[in-house]
C-alpha atoms as a PDB file:
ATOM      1  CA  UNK A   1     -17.059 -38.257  -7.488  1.00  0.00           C
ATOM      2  CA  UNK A   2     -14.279 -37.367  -5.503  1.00  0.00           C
ATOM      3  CA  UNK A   3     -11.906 -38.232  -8.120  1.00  0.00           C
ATOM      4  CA  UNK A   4     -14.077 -35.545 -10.544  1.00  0.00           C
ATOM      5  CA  UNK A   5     -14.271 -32.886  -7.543  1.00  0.00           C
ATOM      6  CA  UNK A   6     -10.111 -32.953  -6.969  1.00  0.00           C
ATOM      7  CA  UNK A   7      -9.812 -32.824 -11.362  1.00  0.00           C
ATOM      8  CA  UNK A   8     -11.906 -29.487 -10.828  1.00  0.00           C
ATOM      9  CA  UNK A   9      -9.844 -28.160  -8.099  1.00  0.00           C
ATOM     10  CA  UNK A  10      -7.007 -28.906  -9.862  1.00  0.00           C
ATOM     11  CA  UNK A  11      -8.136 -27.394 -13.302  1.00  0.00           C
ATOM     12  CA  UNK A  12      -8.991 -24.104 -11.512  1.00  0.00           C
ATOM     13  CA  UNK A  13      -5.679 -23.804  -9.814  1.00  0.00           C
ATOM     14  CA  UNK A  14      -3.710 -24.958 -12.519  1.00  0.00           C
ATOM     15  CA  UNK A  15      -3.293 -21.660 -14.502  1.00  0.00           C
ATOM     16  CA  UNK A  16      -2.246 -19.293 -12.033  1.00  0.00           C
ATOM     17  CA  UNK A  17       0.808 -21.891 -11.674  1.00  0.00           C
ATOM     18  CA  UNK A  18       3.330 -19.149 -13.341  1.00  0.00           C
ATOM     19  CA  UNK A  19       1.703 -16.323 -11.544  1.00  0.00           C
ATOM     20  CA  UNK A  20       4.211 -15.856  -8.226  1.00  0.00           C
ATOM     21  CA  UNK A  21       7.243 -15.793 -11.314  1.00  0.00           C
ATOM     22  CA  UNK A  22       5.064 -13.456 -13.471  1.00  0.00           C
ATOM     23  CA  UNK A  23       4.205 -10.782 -10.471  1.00  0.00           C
ATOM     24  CA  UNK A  24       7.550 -11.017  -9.606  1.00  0.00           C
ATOM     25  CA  UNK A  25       8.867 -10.096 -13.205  1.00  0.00           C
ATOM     26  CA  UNK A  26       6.747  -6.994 -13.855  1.00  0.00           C
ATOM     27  CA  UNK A  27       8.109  -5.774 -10.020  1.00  0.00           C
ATOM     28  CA  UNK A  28      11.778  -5.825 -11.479  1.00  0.00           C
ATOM     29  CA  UNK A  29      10.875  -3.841 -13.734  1.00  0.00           C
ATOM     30  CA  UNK A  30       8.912  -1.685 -12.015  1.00  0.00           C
ATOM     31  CA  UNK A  31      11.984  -0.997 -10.049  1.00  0.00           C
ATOM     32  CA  UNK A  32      14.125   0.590 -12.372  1.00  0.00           C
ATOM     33  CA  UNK A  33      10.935   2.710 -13.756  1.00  0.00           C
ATOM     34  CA  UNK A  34      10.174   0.588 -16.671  1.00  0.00           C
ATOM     35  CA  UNK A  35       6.572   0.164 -16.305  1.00  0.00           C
ATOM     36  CA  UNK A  36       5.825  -0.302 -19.829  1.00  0.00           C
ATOM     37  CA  UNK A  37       7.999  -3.504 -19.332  1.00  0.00           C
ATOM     38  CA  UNK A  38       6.109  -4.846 -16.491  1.00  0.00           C
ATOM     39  CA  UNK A  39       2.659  -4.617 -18.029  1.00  0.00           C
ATOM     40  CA  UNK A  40       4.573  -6.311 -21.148  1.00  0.00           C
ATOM     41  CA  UNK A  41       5.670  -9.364 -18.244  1.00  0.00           C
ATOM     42  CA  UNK A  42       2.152  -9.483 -17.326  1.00  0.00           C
ATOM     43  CA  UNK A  43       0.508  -9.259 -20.875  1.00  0.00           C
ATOM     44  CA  UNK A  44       0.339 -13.035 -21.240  1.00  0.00           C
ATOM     45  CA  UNK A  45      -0.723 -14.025 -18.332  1.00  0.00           C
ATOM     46  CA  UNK A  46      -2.565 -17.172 -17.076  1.00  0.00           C
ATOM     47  CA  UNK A  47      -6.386 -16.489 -17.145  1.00  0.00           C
ATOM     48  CA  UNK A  48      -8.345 -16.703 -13.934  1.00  0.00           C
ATOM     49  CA  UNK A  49      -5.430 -15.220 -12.246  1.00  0.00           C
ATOM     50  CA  UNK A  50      -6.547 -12.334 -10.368  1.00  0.00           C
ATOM     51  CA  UNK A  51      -3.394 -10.472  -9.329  1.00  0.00           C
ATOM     52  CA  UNK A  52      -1.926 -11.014 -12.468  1.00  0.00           C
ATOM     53  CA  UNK A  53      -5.074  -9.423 -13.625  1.00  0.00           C
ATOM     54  CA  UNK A  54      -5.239  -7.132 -11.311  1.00  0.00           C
ATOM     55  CA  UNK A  55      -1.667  -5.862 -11.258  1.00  0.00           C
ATOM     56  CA  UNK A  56      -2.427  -5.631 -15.219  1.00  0.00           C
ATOM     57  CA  UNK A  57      -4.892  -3.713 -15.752  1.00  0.00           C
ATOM     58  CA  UNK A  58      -3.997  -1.123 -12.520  1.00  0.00           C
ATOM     59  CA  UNK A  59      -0.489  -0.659 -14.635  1.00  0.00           C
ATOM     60  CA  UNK A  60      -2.197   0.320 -17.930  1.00  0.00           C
ATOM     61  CA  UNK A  61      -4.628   2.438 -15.708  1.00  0.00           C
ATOM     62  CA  UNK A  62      -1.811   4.267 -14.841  1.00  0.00           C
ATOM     63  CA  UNK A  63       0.055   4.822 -17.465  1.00  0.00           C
ATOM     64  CA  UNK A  64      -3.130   6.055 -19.096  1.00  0.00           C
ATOM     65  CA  UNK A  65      -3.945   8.537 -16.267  1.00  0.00           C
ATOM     66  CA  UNK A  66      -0.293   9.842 -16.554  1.00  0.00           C
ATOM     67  CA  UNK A  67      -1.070  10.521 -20.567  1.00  0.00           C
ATOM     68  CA  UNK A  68      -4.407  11.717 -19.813  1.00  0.00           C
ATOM     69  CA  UNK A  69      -3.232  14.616 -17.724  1.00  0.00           C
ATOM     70  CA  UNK A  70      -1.107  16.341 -20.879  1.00  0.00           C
ATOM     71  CA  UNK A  71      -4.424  16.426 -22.512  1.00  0.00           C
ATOM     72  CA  UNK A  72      -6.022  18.164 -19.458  1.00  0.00           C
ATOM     73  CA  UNK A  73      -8.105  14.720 -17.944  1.00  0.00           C
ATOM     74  CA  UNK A  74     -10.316  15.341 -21.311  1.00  0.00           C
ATOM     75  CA  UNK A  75     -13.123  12.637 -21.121  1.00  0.00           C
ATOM     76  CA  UNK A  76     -11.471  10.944 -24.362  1.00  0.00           C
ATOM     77  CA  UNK A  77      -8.442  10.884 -22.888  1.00  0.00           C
ATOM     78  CA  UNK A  78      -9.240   9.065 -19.977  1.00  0.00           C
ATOM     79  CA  UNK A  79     -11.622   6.242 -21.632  1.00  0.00           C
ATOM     80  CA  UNK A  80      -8.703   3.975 -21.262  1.00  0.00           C
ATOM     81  CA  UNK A  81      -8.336   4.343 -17.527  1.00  0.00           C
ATOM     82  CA  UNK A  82     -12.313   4.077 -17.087  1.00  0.00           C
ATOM     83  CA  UNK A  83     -11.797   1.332 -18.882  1.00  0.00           C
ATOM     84  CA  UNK A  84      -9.115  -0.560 -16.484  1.00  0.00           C
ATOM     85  CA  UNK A  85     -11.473   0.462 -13.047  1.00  0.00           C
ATOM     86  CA  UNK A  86     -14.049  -1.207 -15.360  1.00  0.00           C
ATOM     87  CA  UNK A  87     -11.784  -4.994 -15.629  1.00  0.00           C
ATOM     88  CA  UNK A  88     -10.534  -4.283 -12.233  1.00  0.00           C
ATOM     89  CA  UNK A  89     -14.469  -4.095 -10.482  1.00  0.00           C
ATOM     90  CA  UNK A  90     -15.027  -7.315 -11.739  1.00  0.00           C
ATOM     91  CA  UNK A  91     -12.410  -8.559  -9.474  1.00  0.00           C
ATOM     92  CA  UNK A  92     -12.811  -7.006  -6.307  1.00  0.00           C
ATOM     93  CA  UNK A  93     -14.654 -10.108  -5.174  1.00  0.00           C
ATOM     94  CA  UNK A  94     -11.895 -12.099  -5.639  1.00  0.00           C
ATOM     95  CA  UNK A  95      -8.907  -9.470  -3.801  1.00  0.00           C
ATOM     96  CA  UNK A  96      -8.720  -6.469  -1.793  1.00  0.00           C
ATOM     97  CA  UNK A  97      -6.396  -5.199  -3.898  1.00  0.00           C
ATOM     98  CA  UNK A  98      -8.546  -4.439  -6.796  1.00  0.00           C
ATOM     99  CA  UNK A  99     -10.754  -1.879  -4.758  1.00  0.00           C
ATOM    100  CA  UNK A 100      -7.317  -0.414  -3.651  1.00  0.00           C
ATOM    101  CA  UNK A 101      -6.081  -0.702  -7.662  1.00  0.00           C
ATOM    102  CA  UNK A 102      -9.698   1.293  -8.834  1.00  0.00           C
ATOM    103  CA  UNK A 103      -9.606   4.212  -5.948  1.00  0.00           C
ATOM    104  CA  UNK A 104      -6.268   4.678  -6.638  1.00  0.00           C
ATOM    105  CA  UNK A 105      -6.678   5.223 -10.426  1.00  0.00           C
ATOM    106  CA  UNK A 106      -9.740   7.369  -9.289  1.00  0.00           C
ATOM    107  CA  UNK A 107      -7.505   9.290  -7.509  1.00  0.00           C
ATOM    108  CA  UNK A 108      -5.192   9.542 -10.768  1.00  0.00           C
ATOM    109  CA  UNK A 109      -8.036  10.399 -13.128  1.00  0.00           C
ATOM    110  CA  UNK A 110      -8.802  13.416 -10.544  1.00  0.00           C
ATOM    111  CA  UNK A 111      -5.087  14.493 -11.184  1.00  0.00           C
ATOM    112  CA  UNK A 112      -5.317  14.285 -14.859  1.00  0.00           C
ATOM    113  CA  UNK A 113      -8.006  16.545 -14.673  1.00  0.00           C
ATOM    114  CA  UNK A 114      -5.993  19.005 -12.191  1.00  0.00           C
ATOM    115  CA  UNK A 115      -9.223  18.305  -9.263  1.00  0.00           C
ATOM    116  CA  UNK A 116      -6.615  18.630  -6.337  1.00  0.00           C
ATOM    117  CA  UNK A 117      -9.605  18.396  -3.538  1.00  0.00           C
ATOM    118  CA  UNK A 118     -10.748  15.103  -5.108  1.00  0.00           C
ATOM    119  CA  UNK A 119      -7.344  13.899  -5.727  1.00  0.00           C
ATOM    120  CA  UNK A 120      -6.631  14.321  -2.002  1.00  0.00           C
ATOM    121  CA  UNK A 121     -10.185  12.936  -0.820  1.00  0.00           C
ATOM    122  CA  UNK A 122      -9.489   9.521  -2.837  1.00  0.00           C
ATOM    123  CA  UNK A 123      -5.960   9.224  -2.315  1.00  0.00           C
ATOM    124  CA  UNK A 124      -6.853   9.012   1.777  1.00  0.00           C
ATOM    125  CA  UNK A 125      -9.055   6.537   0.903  1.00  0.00           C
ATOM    126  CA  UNK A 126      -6.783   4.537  -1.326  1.00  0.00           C
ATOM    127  CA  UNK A 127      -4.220   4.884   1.476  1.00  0.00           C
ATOM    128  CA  UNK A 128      -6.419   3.822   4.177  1.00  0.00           C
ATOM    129  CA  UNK A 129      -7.447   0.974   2.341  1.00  0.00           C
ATOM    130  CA  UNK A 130      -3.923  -0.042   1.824  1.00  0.00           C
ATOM    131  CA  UNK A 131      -3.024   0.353   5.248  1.00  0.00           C
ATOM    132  CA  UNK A 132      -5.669  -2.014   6.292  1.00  0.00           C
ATOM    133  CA  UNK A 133      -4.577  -4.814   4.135  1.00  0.00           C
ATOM    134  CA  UNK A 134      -0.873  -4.663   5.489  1.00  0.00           C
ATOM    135  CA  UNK A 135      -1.816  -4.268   8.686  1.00  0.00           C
ATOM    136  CA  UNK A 136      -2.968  -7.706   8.744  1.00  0.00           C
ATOM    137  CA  UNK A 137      -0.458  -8.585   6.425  1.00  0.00           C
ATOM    138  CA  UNK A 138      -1.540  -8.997   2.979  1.00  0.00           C
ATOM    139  CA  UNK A 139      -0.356  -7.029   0.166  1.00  0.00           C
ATOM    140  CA  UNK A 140      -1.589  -3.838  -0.856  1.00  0.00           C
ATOM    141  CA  UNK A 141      -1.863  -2.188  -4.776  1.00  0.00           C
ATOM    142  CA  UNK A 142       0.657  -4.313  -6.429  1.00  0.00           C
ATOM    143  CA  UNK A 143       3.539  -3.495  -7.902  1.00  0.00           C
ATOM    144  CA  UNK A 144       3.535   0.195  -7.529  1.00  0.00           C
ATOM    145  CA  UNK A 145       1.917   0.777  -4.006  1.00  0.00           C
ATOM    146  CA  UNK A 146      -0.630   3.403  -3.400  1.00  0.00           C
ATOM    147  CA  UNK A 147       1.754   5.069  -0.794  1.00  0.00           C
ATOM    148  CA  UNK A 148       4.154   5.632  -3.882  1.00  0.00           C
ATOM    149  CA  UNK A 149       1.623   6.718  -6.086  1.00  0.00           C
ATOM    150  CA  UNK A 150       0.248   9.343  -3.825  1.00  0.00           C
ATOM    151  CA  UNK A 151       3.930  11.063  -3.517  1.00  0.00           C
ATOM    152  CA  UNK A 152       3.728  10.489  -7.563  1.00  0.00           C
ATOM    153  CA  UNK A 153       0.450  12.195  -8.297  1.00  0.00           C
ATOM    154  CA  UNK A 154       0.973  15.219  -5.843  1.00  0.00           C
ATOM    155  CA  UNK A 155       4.185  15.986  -7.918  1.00  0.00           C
ATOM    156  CA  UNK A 156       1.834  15.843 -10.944  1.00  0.00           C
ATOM    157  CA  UNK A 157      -0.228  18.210  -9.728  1.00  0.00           C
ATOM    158  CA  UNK A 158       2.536  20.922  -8.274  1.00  0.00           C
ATOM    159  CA  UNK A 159       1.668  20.306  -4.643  1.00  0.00           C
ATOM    160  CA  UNK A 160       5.691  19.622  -3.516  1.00  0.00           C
ATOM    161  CA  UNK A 161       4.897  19.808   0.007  1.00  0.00           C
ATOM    162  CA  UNK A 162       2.082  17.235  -0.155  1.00  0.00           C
ATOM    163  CA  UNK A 163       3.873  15.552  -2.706  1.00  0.00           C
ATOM    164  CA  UNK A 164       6.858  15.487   0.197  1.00  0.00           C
ATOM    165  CA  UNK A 165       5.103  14.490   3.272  1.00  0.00           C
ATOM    166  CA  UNK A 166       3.599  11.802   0.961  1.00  0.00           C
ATOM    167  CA  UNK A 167       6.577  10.191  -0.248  1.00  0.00           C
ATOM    168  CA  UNK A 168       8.500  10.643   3.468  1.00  0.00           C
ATOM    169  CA  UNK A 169       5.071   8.544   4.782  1.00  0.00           C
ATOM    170  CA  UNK A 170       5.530   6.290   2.034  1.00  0.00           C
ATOM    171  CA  UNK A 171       9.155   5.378   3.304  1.00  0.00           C
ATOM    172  CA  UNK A 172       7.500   5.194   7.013  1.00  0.00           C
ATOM    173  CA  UNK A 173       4.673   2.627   5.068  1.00  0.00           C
ATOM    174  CA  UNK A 174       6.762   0.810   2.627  1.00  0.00           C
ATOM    175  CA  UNK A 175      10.876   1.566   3.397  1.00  0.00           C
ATOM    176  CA  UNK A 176      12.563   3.220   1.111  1.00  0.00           C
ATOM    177  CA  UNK A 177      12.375   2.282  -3.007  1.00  0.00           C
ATOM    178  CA  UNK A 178      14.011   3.516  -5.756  1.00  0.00           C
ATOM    179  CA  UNK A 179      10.979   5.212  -6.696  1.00  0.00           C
ATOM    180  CA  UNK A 180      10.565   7.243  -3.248  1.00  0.00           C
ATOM    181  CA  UNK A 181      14.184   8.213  -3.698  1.00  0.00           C
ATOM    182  CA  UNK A 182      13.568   9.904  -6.908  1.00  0.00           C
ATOM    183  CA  UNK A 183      10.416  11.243  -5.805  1.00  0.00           C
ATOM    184  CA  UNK A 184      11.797  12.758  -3.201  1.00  0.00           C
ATOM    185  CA  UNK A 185      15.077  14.162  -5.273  1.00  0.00           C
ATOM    186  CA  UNK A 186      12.858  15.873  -7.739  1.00  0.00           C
ATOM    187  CA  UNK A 187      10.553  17.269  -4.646  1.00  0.00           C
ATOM    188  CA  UNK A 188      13.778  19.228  -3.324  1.00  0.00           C
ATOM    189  CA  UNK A 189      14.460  20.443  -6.741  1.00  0.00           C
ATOM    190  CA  UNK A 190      10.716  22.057  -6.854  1.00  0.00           C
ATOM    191  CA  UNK A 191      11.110  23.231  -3.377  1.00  0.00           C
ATOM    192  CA  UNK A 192      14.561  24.740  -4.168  1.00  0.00           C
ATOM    193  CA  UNK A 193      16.628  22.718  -1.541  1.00  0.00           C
ATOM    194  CA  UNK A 194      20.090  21.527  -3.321  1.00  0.00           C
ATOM    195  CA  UNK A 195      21.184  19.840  -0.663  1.00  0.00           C
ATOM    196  CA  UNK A 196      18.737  17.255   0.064  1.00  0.00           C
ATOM    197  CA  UNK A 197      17.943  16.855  -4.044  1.00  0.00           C
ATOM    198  CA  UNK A 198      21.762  16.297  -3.926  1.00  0.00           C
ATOM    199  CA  UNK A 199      21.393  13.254  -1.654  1.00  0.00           C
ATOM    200  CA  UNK A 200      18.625  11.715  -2.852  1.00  0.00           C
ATOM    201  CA  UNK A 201      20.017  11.727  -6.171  1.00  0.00           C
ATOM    202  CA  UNK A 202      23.088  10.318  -5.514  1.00  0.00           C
ATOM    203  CA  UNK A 203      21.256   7.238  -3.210  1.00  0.00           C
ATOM    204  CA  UNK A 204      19.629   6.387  -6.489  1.00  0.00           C
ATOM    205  CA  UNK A 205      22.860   6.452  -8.705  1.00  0.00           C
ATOM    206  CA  UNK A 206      24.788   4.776  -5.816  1.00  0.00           C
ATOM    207  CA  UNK A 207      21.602   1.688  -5.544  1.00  0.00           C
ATOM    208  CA  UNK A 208      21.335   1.267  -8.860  1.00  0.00           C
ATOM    209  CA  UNK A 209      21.692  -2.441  -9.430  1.00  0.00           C
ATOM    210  CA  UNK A 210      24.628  -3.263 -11.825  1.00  0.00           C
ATOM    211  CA  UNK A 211      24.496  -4.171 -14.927  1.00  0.00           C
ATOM    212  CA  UNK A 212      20.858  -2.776 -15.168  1.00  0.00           C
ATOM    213  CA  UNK A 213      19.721  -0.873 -18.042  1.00  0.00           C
ATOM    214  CA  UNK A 214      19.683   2.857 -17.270  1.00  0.00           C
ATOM    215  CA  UNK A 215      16.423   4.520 -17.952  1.00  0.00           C
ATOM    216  CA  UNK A 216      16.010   8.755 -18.493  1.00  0.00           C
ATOM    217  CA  UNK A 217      15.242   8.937 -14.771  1.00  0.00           C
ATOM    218  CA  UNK A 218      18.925   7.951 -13.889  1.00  0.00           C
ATOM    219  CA  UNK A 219      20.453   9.711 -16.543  1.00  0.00           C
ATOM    220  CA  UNK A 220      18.181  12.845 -14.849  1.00  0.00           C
ATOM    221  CA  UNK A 221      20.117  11.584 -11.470  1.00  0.00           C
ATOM    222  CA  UNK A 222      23.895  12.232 -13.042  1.00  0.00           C
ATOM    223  CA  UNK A 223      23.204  14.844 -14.838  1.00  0.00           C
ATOM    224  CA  UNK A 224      22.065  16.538 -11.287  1.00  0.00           C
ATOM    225  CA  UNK A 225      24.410  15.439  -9.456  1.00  0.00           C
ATOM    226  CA  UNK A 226      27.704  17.555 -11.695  1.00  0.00           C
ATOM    227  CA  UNK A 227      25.966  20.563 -10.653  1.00  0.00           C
ATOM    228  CA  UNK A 228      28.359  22.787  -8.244  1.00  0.00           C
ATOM    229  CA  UNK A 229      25.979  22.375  -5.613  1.00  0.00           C
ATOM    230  CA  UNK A 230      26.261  18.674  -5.332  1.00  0.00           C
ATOM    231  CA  UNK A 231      30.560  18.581  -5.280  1.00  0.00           C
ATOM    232  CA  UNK A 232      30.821  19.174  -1.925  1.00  0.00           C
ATOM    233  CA  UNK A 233      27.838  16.991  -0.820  1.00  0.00           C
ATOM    234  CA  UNK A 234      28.876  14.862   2.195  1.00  0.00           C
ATOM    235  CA  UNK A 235      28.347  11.332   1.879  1.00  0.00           C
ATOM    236  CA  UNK A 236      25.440   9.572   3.026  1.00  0.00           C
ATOM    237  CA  UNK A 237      23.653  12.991   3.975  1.00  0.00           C
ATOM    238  CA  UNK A 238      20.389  11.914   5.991  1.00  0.00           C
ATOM    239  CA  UNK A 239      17.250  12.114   4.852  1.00  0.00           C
ATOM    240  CA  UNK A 240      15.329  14.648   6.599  1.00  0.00           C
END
């Protein structure tokens, strides 16, 4: 019997064997904006696997709220992310981070549809939510965190001062990523500040790992940065 009992145990943790390498793939790609390539890391994975299934389906809700929104958050258009909250609530038994995952493509469904108050109410609650799960350490939305998102879906929306004090609480939350620093550059250019859309864009050219591919977001960076405004930038301006 016990023999039979550890056979099961073993058989129900054997799948998400690959799953620590997996996460960990779709993140570097995340990282240099290629999100398409880390839901393509995470398209095989093990079954039973929750955040590989979680971090899965959140991705494609994403990507899907992002294309909703150029079709004004039409109920057609946002099937597809209906459908990802819909994989993701059968999971929330097994980790937080699928109720974080679901509010927070709530949240992006609101900005596809341009509903600004509803945006805001979810994205509190997506950021509360993530906040409670760090705070006693576990992760929170994975691979792109809420805090990020929130900075990314106020931008949508032509907030740039929420979209601002979101991303400069997301570096409080999170430290600063690649995808904060880009956030931030393109807040600046909204908000007509050259000087600190100057800086941020030259912290992403200057992080960029080497050898990395360089996706339209960096060539956006460069092609900033040989504007007049940015020659006489001094180096390693602070962040405000």
């Amino acid at each position: 019997m016990i023999a039979l009992l550890m056979a099961l145990m073993l058989g129900q943790s054997a799948p998400c064997e690959e799953n620590p390498a997996m996460m960990t793939a779709a993140a570097e790609r995340a990282v240099v904006f290629d999100i398409q390539g880390a839901i393509a890391q995470l398209t095989n994975r093990p079954v039973r696997c929750a955040d590989s299934d979680v971090a899965y389906w959140y991705l494609r809700g994403l990507v899907a709220a992002r294309d909703a929104y150029l079709y004004g958050g039409s109920p057609e258009s946002l099937t597809p992310v209906k459908a990802a909250q819909a994989e993701l609530g059968a999971r929330t038994s097994e980790t937080a981070t699928a109720e974080i995952a679901i509010v927070v493509l709530q949240a992006a469904s609101a900005a596809a549809q341009s509903e600004r108050e509803s945006m805001a109410l979810l994205l509190d609650q997506a950021l509360w939510l993530e906040q409670r799960q760090r705070d006693i350490g576990a992760p929170g939305a994975p691979v792109l965190t809420a805090h990020e998102v929130a900075g990314d879906l106020w931008l949508q929306v032509h907030r740039f001062e929420d979209a601002r004090r979101a991303y400069e609480r997301a570096v409080q939350v999170v430290g600063v990523t690649r995808r904060i620093t880009l956030g931030l550059a393109r807040v600046a250019v909204r908000l007509d500040d050259p000087t600190a859309a100057c800086a941020e864009y030259a912290r992403l050219v200057a992080g960029w790992p080497q050898g990395a591919s360089e996706p339209t977001e960096l060539a956006e960076a460069r092609t900033f940065l040989r504007r007049a405004a940015c020659q006489d930038q001094p180096a390693g301006s602070a962040r405000r």
